[in-house]
C-alpha atoms as a PDB file:
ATOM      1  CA  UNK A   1      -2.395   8.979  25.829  1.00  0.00           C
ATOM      2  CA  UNK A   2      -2.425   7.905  22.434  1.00  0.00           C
ATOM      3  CA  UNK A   3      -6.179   7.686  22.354  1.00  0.00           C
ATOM      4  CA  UNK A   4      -6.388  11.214  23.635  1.00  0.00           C
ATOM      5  CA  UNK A   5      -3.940  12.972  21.277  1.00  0.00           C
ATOM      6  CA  UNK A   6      -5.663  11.533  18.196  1.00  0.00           C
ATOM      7  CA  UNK A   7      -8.922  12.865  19.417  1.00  0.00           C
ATOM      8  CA  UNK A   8      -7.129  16.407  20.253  1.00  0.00           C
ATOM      9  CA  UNK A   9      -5.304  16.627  16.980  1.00  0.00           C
ATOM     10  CA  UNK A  10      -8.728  15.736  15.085  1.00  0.00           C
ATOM     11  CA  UNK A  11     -10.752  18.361  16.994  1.00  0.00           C
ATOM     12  CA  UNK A  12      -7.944  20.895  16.260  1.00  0.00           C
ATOM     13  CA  UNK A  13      -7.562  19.959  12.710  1.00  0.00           C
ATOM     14  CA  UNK A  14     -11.667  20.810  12.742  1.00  0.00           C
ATOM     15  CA  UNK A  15     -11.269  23.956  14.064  1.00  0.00           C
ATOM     16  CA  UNK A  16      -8.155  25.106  12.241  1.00  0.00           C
ATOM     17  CA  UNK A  17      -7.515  23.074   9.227  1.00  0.00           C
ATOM     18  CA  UNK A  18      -4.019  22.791   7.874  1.00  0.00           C
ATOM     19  CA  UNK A  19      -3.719  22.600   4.317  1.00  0.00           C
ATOM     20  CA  UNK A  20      -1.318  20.601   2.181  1.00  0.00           C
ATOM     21  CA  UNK A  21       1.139  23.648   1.298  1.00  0.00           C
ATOM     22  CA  UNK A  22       1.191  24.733   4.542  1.00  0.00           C
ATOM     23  CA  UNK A  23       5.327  25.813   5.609  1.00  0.00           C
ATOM     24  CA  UNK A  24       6.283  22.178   7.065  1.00  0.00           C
ATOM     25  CA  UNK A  25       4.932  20.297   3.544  1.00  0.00           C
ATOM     26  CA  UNK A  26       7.163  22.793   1.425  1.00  0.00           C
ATOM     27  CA  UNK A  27       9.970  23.048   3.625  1.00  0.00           C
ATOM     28  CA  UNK A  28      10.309  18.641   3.042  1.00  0.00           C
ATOM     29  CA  UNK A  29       9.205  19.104  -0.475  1.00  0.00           C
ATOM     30  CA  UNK A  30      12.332  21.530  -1.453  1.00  0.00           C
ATOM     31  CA  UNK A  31      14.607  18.967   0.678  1.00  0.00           C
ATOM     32  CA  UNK A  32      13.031  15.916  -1.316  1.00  0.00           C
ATOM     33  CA  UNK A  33      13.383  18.127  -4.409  1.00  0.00           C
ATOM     34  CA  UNK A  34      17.401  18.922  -3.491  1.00  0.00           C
ATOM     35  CA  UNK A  35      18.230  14.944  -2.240  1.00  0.00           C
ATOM     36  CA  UNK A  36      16.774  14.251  -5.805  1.00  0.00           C
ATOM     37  CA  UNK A  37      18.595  16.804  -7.654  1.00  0.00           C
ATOM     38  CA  UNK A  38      22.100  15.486  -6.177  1.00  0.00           C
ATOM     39  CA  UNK A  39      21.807  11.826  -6.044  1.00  0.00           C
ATOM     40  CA  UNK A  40      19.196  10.581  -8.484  1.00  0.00           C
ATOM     41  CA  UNK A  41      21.729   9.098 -10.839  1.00  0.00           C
ATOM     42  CA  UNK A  42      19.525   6.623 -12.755  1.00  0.00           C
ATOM     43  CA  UNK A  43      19.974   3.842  -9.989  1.00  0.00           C
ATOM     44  CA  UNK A  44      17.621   2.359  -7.396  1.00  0.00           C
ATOM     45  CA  UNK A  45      20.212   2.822  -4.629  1.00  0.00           C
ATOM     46  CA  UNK A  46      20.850   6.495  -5.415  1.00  0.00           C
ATOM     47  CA  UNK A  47      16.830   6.320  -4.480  1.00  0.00           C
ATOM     48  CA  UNK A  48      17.185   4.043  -1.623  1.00  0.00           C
ATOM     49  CA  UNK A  49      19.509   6.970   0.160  1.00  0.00           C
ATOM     50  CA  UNK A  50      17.602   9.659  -1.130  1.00  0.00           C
ATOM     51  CA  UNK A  51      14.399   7.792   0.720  1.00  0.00           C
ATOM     52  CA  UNK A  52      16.775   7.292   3.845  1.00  0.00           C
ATOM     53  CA  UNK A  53      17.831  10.560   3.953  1.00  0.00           C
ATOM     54  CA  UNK A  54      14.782  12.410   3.676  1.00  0.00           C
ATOM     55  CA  UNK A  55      12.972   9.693   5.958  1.00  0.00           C
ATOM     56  CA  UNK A  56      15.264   8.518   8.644  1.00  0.00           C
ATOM     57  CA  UNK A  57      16.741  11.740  10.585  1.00  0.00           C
ATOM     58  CA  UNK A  58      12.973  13.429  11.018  1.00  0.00           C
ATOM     59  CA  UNK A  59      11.761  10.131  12.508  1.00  0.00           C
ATOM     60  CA  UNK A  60      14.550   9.462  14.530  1.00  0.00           C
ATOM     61  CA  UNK A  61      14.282  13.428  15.675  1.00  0.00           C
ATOM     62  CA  UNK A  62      10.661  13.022  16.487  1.00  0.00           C
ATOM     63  CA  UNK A  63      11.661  10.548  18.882  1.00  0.00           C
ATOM     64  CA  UNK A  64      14.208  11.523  20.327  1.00  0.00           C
ATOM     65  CA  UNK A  65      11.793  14.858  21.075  1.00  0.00           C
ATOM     66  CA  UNK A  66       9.113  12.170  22.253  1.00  0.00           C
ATOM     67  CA  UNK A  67      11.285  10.654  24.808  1.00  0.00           C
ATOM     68  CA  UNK A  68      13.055  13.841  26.061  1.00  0.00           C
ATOM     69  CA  UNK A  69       9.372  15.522  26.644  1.00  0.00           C
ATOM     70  CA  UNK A  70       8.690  12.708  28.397  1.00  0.00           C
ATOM     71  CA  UNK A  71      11.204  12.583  30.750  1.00  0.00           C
ATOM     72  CA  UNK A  72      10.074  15.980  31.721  1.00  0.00           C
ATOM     73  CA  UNK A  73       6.256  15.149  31.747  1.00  0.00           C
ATOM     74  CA  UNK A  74       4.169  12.835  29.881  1.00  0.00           C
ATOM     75  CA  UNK A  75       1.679  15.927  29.292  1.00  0.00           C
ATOM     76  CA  UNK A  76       4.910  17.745  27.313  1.00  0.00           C
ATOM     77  CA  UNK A  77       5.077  14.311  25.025  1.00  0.00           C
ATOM     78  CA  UNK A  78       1.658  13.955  24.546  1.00  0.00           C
ATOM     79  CA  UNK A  79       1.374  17.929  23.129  1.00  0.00           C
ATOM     80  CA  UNK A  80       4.328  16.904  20.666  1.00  0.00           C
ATOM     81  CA  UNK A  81       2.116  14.175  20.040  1.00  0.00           C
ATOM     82  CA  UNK A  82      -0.933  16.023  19.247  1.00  0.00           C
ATOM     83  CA  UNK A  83       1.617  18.849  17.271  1.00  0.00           C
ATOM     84  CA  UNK A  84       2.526  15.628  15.126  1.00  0.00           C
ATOM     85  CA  UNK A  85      -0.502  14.478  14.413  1.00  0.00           C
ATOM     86  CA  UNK A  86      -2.163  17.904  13.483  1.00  0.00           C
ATOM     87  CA  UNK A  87       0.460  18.410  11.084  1.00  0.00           C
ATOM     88  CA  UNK A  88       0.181  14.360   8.753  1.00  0.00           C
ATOM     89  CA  UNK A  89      -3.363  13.505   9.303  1.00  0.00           C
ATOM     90  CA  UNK A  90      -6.557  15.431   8.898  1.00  0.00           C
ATOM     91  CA  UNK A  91     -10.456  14.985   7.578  1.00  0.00           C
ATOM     92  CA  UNK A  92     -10.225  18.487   6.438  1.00  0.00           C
ATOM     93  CA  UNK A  93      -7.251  17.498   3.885  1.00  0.00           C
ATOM     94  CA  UNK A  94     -10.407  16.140   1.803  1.00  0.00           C
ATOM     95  CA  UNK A  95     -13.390  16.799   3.172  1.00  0.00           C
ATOM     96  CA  UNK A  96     -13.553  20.913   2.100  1.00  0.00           C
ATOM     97  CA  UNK A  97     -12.640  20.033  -1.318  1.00  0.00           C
ATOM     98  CA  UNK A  98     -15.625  17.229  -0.980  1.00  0.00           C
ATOM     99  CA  UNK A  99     -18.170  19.770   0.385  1.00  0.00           C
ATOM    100  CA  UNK A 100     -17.206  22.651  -1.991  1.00  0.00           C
ATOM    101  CA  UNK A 101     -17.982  20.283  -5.328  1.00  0.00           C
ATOM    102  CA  UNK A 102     -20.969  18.780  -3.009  1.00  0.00           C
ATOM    103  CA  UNK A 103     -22.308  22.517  -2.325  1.00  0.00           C
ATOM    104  CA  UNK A 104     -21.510  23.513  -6.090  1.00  0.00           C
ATOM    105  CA  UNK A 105     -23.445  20.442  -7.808  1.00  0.00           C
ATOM    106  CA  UNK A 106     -26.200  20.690  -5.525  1.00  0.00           C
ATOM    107  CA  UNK A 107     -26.856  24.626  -6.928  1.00  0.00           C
ATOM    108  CA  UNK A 108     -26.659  23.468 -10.054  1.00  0.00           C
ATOM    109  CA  UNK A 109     -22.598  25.268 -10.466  1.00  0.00           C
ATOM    110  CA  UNK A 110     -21.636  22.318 -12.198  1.00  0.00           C
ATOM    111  CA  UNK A 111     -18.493  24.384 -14.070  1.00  0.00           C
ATOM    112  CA  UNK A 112     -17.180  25.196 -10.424  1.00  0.00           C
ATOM    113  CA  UNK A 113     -17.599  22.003  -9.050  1.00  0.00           C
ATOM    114  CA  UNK A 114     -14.946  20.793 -12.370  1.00  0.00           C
ATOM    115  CA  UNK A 115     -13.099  23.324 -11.318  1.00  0.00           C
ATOM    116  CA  UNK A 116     -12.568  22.304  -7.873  1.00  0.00           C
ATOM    117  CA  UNK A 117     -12.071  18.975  -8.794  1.00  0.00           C
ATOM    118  CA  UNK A 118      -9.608  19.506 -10.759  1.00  0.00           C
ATOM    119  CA  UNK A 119      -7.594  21.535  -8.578  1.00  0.00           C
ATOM    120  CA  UNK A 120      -7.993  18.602  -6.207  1.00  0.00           C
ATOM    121  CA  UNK A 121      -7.474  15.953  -8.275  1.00  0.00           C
ATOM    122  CA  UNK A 122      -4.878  17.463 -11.131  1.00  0.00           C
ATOM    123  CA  UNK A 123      -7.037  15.853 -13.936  1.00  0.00           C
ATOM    124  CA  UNK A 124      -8.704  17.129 -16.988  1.00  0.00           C
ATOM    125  CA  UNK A 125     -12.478  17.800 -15.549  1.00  0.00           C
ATOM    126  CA  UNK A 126     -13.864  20.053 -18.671  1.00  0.00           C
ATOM    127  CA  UNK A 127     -15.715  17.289 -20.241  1.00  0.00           C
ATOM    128  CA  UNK A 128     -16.892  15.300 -16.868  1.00  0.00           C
ATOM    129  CA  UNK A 129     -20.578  15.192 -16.427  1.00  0.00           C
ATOM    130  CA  UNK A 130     -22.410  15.643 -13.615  1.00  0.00           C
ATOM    131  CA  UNK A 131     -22.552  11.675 -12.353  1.00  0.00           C
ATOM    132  CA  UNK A 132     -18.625  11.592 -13.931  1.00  0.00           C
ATOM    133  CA  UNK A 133     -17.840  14.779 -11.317  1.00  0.00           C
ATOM    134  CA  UNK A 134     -19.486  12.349  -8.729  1.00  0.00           C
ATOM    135  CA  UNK A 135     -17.629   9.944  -9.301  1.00  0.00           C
ATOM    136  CA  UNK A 136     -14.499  11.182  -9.338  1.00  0.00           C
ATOM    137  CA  UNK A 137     -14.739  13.050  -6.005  1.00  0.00           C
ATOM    138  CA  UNK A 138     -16.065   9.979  -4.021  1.00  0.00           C
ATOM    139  CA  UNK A 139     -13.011   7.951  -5.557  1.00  0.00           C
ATOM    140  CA  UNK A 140     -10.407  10.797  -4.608  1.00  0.00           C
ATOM    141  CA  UNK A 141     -12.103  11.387  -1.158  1.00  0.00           C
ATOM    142  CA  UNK A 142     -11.685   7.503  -0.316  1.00  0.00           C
ATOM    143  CA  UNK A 143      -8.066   7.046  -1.080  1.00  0.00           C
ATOM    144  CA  UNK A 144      -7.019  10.920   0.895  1.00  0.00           C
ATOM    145  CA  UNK A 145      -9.227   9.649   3.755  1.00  0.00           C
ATOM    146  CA  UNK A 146      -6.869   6.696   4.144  1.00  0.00           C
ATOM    147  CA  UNK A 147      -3.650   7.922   3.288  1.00  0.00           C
ATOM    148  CA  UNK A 148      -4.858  11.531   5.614  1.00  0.00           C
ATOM    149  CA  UNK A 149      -6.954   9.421   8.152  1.00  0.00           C
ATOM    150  CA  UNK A 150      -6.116   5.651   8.519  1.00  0.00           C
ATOM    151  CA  UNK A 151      -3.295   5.200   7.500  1.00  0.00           C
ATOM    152  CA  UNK A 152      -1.658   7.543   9.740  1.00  0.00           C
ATOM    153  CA  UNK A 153      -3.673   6.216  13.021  1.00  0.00           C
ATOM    154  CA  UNK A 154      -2.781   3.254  11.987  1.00  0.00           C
ATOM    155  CA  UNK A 155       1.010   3.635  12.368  1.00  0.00           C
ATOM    156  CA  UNK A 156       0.796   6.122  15.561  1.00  0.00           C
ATOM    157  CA  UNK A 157      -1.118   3.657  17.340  1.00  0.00           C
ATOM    158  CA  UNK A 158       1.731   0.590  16.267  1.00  0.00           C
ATOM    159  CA  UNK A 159       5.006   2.914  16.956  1.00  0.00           C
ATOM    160  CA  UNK A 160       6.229   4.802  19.563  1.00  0.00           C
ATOM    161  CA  UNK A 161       5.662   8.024  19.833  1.00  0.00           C
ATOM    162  CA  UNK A 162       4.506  10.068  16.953  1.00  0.00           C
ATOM    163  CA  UNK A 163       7.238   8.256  14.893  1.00  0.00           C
ATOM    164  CA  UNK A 164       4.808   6.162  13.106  1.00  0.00           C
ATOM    165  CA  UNK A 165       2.494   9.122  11.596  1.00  0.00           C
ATOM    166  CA  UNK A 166       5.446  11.023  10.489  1.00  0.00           C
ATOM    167  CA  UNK A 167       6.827   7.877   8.805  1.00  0.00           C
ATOM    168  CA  UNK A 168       3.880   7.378   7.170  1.00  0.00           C
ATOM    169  CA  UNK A 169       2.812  10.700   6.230  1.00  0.00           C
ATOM    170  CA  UNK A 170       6.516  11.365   4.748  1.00  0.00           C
ATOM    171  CA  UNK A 171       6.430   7.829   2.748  1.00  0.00           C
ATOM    172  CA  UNK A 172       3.186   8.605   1.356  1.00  0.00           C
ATOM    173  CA  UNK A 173       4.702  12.167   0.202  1.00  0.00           C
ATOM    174  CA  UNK A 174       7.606  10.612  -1.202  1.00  0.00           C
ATOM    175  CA  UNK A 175       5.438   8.087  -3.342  1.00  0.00           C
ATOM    176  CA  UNK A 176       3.522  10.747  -4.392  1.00  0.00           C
ATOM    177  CA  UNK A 177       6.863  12.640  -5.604  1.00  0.00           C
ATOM    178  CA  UNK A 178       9.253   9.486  -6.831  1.00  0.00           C
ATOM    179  CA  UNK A 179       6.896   6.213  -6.645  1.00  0.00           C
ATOM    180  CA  UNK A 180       5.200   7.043  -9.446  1.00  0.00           C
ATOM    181  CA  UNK A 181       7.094   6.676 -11.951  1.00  0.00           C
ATOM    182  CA  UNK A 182       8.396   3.896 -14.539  1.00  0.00           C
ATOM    183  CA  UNK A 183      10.884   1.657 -12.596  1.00  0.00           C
ATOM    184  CA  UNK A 184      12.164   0.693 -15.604  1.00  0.00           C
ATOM    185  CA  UNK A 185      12.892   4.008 -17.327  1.00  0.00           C
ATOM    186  CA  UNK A 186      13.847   5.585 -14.058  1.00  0.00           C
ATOM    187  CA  UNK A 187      14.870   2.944 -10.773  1.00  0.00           C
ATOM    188  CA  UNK A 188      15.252   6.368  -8.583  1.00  0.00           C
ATOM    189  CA  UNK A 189      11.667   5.741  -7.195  1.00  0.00           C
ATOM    190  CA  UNK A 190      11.486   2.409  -7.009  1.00  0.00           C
ATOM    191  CA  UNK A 191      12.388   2.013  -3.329  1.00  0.00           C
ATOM    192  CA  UNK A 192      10.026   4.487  -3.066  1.00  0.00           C
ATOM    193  CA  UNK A 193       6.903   2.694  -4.218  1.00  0.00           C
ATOM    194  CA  UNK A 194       8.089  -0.754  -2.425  1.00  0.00           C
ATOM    195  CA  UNK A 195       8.392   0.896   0.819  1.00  0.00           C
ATOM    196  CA  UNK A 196       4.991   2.833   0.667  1.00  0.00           C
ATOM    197  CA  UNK A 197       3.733  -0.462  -0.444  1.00  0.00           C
ATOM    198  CA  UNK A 198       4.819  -2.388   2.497  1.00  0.00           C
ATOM    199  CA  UNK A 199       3.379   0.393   4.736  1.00  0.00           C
ATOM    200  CA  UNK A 200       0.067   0.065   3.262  1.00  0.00           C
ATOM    201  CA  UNK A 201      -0.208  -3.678   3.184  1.00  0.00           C
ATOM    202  CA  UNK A 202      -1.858  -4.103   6.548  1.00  0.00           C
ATOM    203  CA  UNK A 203      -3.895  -0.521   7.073  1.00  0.00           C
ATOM    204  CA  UNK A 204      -5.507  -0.571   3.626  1.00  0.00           C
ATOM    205  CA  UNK A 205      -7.274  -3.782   4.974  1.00  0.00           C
ATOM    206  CA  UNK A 206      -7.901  -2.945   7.607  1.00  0.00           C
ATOM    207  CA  UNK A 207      -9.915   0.397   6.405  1.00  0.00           C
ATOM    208  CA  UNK A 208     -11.742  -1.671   4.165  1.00  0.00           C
ATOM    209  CA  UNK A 209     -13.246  -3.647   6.592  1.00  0.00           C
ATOM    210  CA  UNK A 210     -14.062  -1.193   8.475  1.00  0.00           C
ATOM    211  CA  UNK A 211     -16.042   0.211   5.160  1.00  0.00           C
ATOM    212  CA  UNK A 212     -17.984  -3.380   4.944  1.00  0.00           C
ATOM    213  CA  UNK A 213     -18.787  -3.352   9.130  1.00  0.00           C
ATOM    214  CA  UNK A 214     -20.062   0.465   8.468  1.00  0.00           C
ATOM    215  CA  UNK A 215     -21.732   0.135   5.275  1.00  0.00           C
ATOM    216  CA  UNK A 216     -23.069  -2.742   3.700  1.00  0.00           C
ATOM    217  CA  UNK A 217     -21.008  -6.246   4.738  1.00  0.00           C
ATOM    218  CA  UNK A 218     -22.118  -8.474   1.928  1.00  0.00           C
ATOM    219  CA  UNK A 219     -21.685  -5.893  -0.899  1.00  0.00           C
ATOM    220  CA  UNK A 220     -18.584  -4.603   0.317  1.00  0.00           C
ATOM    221  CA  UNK A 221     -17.009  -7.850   0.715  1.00  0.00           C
ATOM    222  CA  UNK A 222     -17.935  -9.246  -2.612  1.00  0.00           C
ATOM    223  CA  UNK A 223     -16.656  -6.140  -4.338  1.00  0.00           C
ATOM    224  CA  UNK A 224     -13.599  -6.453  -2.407  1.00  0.00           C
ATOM    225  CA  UNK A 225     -13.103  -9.803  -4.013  1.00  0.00           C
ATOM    226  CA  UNK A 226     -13.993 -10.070  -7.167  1.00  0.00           C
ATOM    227  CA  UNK A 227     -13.193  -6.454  -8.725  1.00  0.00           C
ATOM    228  CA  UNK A 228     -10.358  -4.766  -6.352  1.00  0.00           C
ATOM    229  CA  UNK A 229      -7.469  -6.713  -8.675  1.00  0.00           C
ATOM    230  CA  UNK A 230      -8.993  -5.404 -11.651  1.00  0.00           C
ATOM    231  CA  UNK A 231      -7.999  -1.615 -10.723  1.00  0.00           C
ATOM    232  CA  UNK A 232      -4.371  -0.803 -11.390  1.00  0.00           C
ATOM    233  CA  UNK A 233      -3.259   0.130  -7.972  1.00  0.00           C
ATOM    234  CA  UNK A 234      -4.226  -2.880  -6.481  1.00  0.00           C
ATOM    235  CA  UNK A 235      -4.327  -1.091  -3.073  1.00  0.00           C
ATOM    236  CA  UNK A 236      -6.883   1.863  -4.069  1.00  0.00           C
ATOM    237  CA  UNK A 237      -8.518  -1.146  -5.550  1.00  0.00           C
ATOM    238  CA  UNK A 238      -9.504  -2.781  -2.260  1.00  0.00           C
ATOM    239  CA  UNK A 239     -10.369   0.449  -1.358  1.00  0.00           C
ATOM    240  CA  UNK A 240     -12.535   1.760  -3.496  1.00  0.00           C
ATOM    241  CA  UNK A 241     -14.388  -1.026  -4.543  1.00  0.00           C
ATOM    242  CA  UNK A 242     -15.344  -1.767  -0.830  1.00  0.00           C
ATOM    243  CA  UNK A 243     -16.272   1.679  -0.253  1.00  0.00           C
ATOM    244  CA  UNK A 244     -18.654   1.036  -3.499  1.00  0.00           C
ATOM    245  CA  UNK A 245     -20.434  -1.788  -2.073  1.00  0.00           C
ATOM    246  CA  UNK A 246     -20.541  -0.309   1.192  1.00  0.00           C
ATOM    247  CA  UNK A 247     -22.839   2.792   0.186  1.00  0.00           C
ATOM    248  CA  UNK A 248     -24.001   0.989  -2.569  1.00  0.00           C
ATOM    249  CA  UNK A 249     -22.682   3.079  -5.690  1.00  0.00           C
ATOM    250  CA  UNK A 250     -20.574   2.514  -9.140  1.00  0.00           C
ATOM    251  CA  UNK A 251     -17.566   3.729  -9.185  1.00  0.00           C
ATOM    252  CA  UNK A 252     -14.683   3.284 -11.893  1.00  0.00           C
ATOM    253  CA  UNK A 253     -16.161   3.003 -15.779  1.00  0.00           C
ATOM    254  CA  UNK A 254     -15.287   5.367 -18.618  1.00  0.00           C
ATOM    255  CA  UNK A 255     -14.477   9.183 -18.156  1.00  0.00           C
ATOM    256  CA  UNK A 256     -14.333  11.589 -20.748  1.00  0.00           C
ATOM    257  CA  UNK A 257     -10.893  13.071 -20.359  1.00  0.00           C
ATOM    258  CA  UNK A 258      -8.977  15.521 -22.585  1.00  0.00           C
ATOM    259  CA  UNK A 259     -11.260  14.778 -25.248  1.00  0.00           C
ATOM    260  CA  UNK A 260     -11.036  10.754 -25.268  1.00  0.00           C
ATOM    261  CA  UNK A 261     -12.540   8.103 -23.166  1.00  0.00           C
ATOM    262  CA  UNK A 262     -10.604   6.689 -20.224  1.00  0.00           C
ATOM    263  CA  UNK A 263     -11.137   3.343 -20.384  1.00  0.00           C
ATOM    264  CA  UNK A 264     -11.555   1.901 -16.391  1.00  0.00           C
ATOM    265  CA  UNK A 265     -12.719  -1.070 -15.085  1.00  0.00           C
ATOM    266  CA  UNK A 266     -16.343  -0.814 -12.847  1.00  0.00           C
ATOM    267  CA  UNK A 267     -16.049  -1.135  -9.139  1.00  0.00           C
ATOM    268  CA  UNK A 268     -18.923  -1.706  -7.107  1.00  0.00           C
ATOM    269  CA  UNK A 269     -22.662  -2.502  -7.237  1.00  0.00           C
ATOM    270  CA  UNK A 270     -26.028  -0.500  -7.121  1.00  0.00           C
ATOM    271  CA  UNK A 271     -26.924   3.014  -8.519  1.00  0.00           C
ATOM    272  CA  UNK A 272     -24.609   5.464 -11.045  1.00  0.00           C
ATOM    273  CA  UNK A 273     -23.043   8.079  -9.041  1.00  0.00           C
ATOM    274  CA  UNK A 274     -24.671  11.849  -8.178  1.00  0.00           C
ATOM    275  CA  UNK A 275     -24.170  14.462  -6.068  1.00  0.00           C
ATOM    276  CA  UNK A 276     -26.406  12.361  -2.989  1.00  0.00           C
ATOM    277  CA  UNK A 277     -23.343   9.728  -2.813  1.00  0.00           C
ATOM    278  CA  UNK A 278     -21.085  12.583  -1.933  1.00  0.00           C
ATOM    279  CA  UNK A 279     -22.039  12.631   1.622  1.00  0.00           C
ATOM    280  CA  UNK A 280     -22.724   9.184   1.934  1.00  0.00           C
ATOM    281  CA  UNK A 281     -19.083   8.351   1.063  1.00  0.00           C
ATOM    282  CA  UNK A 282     -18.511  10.858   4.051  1.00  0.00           C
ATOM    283  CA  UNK A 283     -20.868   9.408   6.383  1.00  0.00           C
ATOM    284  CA  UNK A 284     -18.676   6.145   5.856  1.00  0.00           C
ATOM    285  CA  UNK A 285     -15.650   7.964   6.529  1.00  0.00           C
ATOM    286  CA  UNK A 286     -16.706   9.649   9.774  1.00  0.00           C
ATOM    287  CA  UNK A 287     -18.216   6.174  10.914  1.00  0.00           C
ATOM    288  CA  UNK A 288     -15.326   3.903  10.279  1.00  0.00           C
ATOM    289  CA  UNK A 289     -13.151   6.439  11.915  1.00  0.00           C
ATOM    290  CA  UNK A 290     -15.624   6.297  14.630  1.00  0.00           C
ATOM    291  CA  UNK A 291     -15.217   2.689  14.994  1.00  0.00           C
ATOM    292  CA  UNK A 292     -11.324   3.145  14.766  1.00  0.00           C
ATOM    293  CA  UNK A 293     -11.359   5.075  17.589  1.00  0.00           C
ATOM    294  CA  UNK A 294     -13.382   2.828  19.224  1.00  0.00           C
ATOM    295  CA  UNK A 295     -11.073   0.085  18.916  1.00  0.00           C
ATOM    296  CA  UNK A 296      -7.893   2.292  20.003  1.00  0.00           C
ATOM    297  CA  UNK A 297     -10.134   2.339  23.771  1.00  0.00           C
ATOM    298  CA  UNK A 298     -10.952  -1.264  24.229  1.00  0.00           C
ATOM    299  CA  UNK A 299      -7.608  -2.041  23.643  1.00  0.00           C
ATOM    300  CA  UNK A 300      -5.880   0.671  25.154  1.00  0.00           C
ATOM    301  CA  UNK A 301      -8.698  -0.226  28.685  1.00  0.00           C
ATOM    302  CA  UNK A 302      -7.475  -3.656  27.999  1.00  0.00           C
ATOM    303  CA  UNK A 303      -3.726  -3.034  27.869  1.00  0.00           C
ATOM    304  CA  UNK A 304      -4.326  -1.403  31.400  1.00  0.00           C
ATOM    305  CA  UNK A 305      -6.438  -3.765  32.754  1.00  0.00           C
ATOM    306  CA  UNK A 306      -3.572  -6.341  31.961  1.00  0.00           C
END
């Protein structure tokens, strides 16, 4: 079953993609927005209820719905499955912002493929050049393939139900919103970050070895090592500097942003970035989730078998 609604909720997600503003995003946005609004009082365990709150009844609900659709017929849980699952993970979350800059550079449109960056990625693009555009996108379209892709299988295929892939997917959106921030200057948050954090610890791992078994091992691995502590977000570290290795590209160095340099570290080996890497980075995407998939089988023939 759980094999079968992530292939079902991928295939839909194909055919129909739902976008991030779609009714159920804003609908927990304004709630996040309104348990901020009333409890965020400058401590971190105003923001340890305001994550509870906004966490804790949808995932509970979710199974409850699970377990009462199952009681009825395992094909009735498995379709709230799939509903789940079509509405926190998703290729096409990244992948048509990915192809519209890839279609745009490769005509030679560079000033719409900054402009669909930037819509995507919310950062200055005006004075990104053509290998800076490249880079940028591949970097964005490896961490929203994990938190849109892996992460989320990852915790459906550990929990129950489809109470892992709204817990992560709501986490994630919460870090986004409160994480963020200074913990110092505002604690709200903090919980925020820890939790998302703790989430992550395992999945991010595991995606990145699946980059290095899908792309190239020794590469991957050594830029894994010896560069992924140098990024900021340790986490987007790992995995973007495998990814690097993997298809062989540099990612990270200097951007010109909002007319100064951006001063970040270099992550991974090989050529400077153009528009070619684009859908190499995908091709890695697609194959690890491949291999993902295959892995959810053996185990789930295995856990019959047994």
């Amino acid at each position: 079953m759980t094999l079968i609604s992530l292939i079902i909720a991928l295939a839909l997600e194909q055919l129909r993609p739902l976008g991030n503003r779609n009714r159920v995003w804003l609908l927990f946005t304004r709630y996040a927005n309104h348990l901020e609004r009333n409890l965020n009082a400058g401590s971190n365990r105003h923001g340890v209820l305001a994550w509870s709150l906004a966490i804790v009844p949808a995932v509970l609900l979710s199974l409850l719905i699970y377990y009462a659709l199952h009681a009825l017929s395992p094909i009735l849980a498995m379709l709230w499955n799939v509903l789940v699952l079509y509405l926190t993970m998703g290729f096409r979350h990244f992948s048509s912002a990915f192809s519209e800059i890839s279609l745009a550079l490769a005509e030679g449109r560079d000033l719409d493929a900054r402009t669909a960056l930037a819509n995507w990625t919310g950062q200055g693009t005006a004075e990104l050049s053509v290998e800076e555009i490249s880079r940028l996108a591949i970097e964005q379209g490896v961490v929203d393939s994990y938190r849109h892709v892996f992460g989320t299988m990852f915790w459906f295929v550990l929990l129950p139900g489809p109470a892992g892939a709204l817990l992560y997917r709501l986490c994630s959106m919460l870090n986004q919103k409160w994480g963020n921030r200074d913990a110092d200057e505002d604690p709200f948050g903090r919980f925020s970050a820890s939790a998302a954090a703790w989430l992550d610890w395992i999945p991010v791992r595991l995606t990145a070895a699946s980059f290095a078994i899908m792309g190239d091992f020794e590469d991957a691995v050594y830029c894994w090592r010896s560069q992924a502590k140098t990024w900021g977000n340790y986490a987007n570290g790992i995995l973007l500097a495998s990814a690097a290795g993997a298809i062989g590209v540099k990612l990270g160095d200097p951007l010109r942003q909002d007319y100064s340099i951006r001063f970040r570290p270099e992550l991974g080996l090989g050529d400077e970035a153009d528009p070619n890497y684009l859908k190499s980075a995908v091709g890695l995407v697609w194959r690890s989730a491949l291999l993902w998939l295959a892995v959810i089988l053996l185990l789930s023939v295995a856990s019959h078998m047994g």
